[in-house]
PDB file of N, CA and C in Angstrom:
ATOM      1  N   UNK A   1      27.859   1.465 -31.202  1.00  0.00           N
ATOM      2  CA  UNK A   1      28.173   1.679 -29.810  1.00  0.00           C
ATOM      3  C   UNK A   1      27.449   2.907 -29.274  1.00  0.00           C
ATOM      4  N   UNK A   2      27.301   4.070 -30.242  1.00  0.00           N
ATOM      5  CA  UNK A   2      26.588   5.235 -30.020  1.00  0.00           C
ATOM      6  C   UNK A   2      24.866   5.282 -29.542  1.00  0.00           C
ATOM      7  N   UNK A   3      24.449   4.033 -30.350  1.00  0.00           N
ATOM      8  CA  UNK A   3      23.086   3.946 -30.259  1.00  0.00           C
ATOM      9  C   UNK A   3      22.893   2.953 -28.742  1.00  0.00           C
ATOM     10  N   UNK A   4      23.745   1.904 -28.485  1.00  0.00           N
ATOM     11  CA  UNK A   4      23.712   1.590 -27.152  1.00  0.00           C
ATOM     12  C   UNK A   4      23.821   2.299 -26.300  1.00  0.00           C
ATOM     13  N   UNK A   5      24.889   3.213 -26.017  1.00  0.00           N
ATOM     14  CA  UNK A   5      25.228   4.239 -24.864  1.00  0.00           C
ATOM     15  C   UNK A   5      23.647   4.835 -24.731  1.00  0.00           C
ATOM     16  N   UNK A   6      22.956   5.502 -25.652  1.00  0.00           N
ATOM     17  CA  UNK A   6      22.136   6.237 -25.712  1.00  0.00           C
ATOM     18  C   UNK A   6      21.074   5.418 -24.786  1.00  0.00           C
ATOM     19  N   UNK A   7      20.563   3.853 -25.754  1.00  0.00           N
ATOM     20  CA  UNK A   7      19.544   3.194 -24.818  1.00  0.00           C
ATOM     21  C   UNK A   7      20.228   3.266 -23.895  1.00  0.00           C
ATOM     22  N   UNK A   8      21.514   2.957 -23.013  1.00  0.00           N
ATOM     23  CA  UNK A   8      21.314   2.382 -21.714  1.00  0.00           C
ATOM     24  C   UNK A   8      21.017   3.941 -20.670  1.00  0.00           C
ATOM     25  N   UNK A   9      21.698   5.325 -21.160  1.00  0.00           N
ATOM     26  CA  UNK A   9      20.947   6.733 -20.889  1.00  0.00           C
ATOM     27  C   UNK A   9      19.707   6.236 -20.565  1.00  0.00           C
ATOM     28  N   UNK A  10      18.577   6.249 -21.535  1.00  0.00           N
ATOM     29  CA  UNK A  10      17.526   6.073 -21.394  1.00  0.00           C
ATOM     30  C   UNK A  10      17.323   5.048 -20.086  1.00  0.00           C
ATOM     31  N   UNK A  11      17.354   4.281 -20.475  1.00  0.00           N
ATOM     32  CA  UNK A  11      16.693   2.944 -19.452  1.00  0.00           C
ATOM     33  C   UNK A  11      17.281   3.543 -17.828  1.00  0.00           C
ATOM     34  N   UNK A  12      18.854   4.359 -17.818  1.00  0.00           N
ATOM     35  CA  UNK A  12      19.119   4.809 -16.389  1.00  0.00           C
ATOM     36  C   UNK A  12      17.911   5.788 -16.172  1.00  0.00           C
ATOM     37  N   UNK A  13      17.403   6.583 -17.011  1.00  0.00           N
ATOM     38  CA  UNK A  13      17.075   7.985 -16.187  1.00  0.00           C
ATOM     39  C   UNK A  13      15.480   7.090 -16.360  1.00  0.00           C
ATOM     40  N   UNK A  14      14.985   6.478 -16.785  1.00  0.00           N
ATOM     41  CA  UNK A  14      13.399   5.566 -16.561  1.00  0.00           C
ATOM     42  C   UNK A  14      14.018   4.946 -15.407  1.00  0.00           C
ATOM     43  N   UNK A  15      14.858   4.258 -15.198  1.00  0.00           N
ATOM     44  CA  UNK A  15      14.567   3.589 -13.554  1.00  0.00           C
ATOM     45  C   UNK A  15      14.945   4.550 -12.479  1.00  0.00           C
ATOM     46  N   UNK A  16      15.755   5.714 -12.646  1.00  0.00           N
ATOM     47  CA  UNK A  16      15.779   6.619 -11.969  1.00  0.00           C
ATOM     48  C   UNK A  16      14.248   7.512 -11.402  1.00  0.00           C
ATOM     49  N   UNK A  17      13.509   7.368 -12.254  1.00  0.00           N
ATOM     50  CA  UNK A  17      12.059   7.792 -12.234  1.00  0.00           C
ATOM     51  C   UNK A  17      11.000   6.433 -11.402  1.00  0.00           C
ATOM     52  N   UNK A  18      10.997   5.661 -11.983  1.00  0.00           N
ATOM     53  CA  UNK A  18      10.420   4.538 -11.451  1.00  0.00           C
ATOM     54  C   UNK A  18      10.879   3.916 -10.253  1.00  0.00           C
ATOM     55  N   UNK A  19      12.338   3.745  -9.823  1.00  0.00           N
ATOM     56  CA  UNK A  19      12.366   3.080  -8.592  1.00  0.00           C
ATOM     57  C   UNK A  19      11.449   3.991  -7.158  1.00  0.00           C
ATOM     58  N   UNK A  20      11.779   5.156  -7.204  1.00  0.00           N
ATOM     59  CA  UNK A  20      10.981   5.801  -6.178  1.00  0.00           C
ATOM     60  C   UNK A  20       9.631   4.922  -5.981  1.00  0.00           C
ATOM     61  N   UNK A  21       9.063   5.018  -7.522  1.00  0.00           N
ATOM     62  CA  UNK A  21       7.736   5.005  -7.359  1.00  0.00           C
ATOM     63  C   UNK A  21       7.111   3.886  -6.813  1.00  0.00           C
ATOM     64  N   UNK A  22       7.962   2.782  -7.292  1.00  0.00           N
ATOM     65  CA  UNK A  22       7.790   1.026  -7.110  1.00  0.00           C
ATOM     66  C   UNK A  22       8.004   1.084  -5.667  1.00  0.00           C
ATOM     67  N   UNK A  23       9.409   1.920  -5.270  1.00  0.00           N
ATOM     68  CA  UNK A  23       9.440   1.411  -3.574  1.00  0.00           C
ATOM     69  C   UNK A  23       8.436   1.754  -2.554  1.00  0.00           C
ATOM     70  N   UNK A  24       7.856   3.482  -3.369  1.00  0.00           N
ATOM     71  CA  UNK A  24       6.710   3.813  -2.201  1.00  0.00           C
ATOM     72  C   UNK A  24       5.488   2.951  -2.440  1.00  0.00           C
ATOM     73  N   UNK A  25       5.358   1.929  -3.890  1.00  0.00           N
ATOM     74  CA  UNK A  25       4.196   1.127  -3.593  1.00  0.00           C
ATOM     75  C   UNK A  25       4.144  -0.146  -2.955  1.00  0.00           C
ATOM     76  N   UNK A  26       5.648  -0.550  -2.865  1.00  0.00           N
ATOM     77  CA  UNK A  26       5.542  -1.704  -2.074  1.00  0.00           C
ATOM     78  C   UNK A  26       5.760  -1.323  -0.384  1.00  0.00           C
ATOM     79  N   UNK A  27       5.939  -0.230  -0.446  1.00  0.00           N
ATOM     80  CA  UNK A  27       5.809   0.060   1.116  1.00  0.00           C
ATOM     81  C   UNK A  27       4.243   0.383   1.454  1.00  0.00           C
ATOM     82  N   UNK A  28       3.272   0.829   0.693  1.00  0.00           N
ATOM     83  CA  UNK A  28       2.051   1.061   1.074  1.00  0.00           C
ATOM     84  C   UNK A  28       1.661  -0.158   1.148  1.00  0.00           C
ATOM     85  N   UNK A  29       1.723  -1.025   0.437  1.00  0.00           N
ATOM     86  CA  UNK A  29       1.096  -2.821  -0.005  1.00  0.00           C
ATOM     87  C   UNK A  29       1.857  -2.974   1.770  1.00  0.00           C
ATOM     88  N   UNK A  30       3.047  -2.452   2.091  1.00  0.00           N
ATOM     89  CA  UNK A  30       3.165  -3.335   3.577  1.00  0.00           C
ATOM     90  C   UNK A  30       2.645  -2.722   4.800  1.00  0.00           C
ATOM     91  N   UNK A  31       2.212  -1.185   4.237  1.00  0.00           N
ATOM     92  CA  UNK A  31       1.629  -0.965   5.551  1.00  0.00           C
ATOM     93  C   UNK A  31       0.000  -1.591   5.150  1.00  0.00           C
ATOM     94  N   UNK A  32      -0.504  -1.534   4.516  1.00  0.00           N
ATOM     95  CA  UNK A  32      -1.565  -2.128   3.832  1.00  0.00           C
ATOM     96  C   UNK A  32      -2.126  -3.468   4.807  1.00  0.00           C
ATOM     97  N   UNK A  33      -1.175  -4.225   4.485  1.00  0.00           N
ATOM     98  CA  UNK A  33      -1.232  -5.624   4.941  1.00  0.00           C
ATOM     99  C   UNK A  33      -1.073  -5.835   6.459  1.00  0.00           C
ATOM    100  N   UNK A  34      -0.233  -4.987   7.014  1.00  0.00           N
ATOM    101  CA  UNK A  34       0.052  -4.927   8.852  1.00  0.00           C
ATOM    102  C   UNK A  34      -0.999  -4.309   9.178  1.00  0.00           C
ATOM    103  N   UNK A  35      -2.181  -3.532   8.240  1.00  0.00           N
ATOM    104  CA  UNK A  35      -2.879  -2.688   9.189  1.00  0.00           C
ATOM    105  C   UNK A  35      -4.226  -3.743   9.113  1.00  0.00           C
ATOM    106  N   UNK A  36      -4.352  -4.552   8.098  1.00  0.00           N
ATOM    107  CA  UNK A  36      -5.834  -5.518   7.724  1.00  0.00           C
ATOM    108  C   UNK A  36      -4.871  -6.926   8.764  1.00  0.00           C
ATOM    109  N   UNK A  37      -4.058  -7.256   9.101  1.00  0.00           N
ATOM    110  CA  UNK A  37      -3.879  -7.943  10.102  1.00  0.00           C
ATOM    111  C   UNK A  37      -3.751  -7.986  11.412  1.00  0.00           C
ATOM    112  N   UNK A  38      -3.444  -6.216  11.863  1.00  0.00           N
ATOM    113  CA  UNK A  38      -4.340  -5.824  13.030  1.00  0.00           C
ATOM    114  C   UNK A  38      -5.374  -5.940  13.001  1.00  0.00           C
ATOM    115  N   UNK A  39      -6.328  -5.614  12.475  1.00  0.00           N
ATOM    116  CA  UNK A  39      -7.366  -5.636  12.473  1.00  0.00           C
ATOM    117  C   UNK A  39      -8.201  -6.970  12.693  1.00  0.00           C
ATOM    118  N   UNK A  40      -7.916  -8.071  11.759  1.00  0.00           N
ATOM    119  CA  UNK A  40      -8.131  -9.383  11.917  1.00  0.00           C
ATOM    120  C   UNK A  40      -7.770  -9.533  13.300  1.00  0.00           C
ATOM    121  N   UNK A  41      -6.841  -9.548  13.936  1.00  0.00           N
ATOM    122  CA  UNK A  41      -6.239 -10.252  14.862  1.00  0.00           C
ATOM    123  C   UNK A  41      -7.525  -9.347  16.444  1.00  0.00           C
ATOM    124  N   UNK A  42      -7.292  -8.185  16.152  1.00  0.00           N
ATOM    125  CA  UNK A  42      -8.696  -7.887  17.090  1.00  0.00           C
ATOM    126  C   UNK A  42      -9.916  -7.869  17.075  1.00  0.00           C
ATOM    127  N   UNK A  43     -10.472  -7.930  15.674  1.00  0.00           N
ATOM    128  CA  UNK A  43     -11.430  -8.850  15.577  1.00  0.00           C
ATOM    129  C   UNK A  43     -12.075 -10.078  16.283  1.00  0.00           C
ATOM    130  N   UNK A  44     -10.863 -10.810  16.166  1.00  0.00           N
ATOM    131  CA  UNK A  44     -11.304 -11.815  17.038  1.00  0.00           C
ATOM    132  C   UNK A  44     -10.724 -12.220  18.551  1.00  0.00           C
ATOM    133  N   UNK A  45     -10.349 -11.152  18.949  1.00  0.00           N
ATOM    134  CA  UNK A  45     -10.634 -11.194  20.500  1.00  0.00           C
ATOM    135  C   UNK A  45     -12.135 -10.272  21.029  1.00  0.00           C
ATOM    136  N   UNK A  46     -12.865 -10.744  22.217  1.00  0.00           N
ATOM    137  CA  UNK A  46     -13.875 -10.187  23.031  1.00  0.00           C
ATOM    138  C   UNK A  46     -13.694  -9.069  22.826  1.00  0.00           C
ATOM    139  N   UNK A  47     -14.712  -8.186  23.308  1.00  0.00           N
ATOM    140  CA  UNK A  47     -14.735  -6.812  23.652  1.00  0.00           C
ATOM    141  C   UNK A  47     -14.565  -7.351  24.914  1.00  0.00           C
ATOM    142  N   UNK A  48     -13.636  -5.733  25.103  1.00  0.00           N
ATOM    143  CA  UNK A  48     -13.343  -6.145  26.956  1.00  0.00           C
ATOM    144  C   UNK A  48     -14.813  -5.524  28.046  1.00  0.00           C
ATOM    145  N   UNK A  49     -15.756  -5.003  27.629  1.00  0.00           N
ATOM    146  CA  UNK A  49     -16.878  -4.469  28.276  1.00  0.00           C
ATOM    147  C   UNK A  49     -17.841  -5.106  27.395  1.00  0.00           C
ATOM    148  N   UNK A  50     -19.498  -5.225  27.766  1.00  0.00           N
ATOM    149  CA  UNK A  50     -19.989  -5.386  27.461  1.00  0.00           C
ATOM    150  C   UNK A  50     -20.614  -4.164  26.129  1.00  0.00           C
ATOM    151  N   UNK A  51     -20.920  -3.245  26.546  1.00  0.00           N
ATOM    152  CA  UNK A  51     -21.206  -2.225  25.862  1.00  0.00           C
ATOM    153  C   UNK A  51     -19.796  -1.777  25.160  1.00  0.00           C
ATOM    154  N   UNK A  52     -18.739  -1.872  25.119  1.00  0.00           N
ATOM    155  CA  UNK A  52     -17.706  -1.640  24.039  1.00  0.00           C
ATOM    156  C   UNK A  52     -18.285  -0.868  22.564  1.00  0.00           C
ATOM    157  N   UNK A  53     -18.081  -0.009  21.980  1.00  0.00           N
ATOM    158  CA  UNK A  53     -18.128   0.232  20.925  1.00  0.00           C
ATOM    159  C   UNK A  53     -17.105  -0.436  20.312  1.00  0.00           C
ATOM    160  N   UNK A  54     -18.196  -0.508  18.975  1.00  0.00           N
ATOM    161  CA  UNK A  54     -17.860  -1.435  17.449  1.00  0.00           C
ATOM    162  C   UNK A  54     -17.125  -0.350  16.670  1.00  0.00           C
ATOM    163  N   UNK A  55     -16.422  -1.074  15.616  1.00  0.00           N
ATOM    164  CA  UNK A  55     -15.881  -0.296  14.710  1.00  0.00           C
ATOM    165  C   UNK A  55     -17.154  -0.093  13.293  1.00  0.00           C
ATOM    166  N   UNK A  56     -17.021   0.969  12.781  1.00  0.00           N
ATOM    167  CA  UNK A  56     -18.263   1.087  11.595  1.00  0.00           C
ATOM    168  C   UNK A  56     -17.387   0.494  10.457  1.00  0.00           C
ATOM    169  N   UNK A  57     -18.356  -0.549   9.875  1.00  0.00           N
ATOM    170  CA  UNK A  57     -17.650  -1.643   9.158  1.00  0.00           C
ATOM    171  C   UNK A  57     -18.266  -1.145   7.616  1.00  0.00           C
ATOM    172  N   UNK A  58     -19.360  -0.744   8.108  1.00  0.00           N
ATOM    173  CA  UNK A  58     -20.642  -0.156   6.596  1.00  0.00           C
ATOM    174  C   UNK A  58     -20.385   0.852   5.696  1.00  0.00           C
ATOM    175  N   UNK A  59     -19.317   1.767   6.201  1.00  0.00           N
ATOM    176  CA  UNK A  59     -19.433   2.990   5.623  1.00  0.00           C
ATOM    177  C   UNK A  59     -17.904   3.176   4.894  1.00  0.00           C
ATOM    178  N   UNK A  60     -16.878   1.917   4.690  1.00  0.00           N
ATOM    179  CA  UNK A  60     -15.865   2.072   4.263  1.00  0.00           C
ATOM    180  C   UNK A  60     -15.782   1.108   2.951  1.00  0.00           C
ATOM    181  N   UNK A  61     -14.737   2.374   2.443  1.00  0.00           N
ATOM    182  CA  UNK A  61     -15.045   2.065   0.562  1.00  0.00           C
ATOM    183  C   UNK A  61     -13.834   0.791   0.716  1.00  0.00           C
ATOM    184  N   UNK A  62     -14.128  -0.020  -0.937  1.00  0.00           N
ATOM    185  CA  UNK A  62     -13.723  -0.754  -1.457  1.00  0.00           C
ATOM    186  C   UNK A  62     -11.759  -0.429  -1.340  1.00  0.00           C
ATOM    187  N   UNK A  63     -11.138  -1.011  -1.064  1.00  0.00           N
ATOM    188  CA  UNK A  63      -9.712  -0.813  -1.645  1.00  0.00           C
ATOM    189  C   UNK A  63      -9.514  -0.567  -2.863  1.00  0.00           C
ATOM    190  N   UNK A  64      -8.768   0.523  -3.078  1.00  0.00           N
ATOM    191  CA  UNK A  64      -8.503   0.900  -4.821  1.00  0.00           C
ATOM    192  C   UNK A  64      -7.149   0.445  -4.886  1.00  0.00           C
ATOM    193  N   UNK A  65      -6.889  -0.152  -6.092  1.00  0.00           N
ATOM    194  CA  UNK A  65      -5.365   0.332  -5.961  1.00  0.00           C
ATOM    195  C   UNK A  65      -4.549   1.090  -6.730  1.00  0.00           C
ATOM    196  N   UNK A  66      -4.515   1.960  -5.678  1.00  0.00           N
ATOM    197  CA  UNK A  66      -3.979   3.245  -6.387  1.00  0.00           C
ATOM    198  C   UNK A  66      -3.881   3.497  -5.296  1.00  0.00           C
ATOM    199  N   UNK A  67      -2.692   4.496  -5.069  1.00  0.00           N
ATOM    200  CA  UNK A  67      -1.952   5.570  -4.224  1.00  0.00           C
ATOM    201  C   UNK A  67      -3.225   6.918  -3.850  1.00  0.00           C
ATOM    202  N   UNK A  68      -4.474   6.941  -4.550  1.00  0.00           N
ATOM    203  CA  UNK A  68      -4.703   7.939  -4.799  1.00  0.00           C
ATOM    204  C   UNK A  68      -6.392   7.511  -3.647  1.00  0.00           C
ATOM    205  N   UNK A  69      -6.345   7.645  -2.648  1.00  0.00           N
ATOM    206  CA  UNK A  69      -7.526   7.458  -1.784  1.00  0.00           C
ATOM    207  C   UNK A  69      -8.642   8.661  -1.708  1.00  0.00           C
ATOM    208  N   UNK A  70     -10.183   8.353  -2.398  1.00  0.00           N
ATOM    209  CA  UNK A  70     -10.436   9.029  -2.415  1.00  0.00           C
ATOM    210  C   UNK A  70     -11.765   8.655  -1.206  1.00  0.00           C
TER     211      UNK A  70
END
């Protein structure tokens, strides 16, 4: 019974550590996703002027995934 109590210690204070971490990554994955579907979605409407500036499409890196944007 001693050696159970102990694992389930353990396994509380690991998800005590990990849930933070999991929730702030599934919240980045959702801002992630609302911000590449803005984007899509104005994409394909007109520019409202002729001369409108473009967005620079050339000079942006690959998605990492990782929290860690460099």
């Amino acid at each position: 019974m001693n050696t159970f109590l102990n694992f389930l210690g353990i396994a509380a204070l690991i998800a005590l550590f990990l849930l933070p971490t999991l929730a702030g990554l599934a919240r980045e994955r959702r801002i992630d996703r609302e911000l590449r579907e803005a984007e899509r979605e104005r994409g394909d409407a007109p520019p409202e002027t002729a001369g409108a500036a473009q967005p620079v499409t050339d000079a942006r890196r690959p998605y990492l995934r990782s929290w860690a944007r460099i």
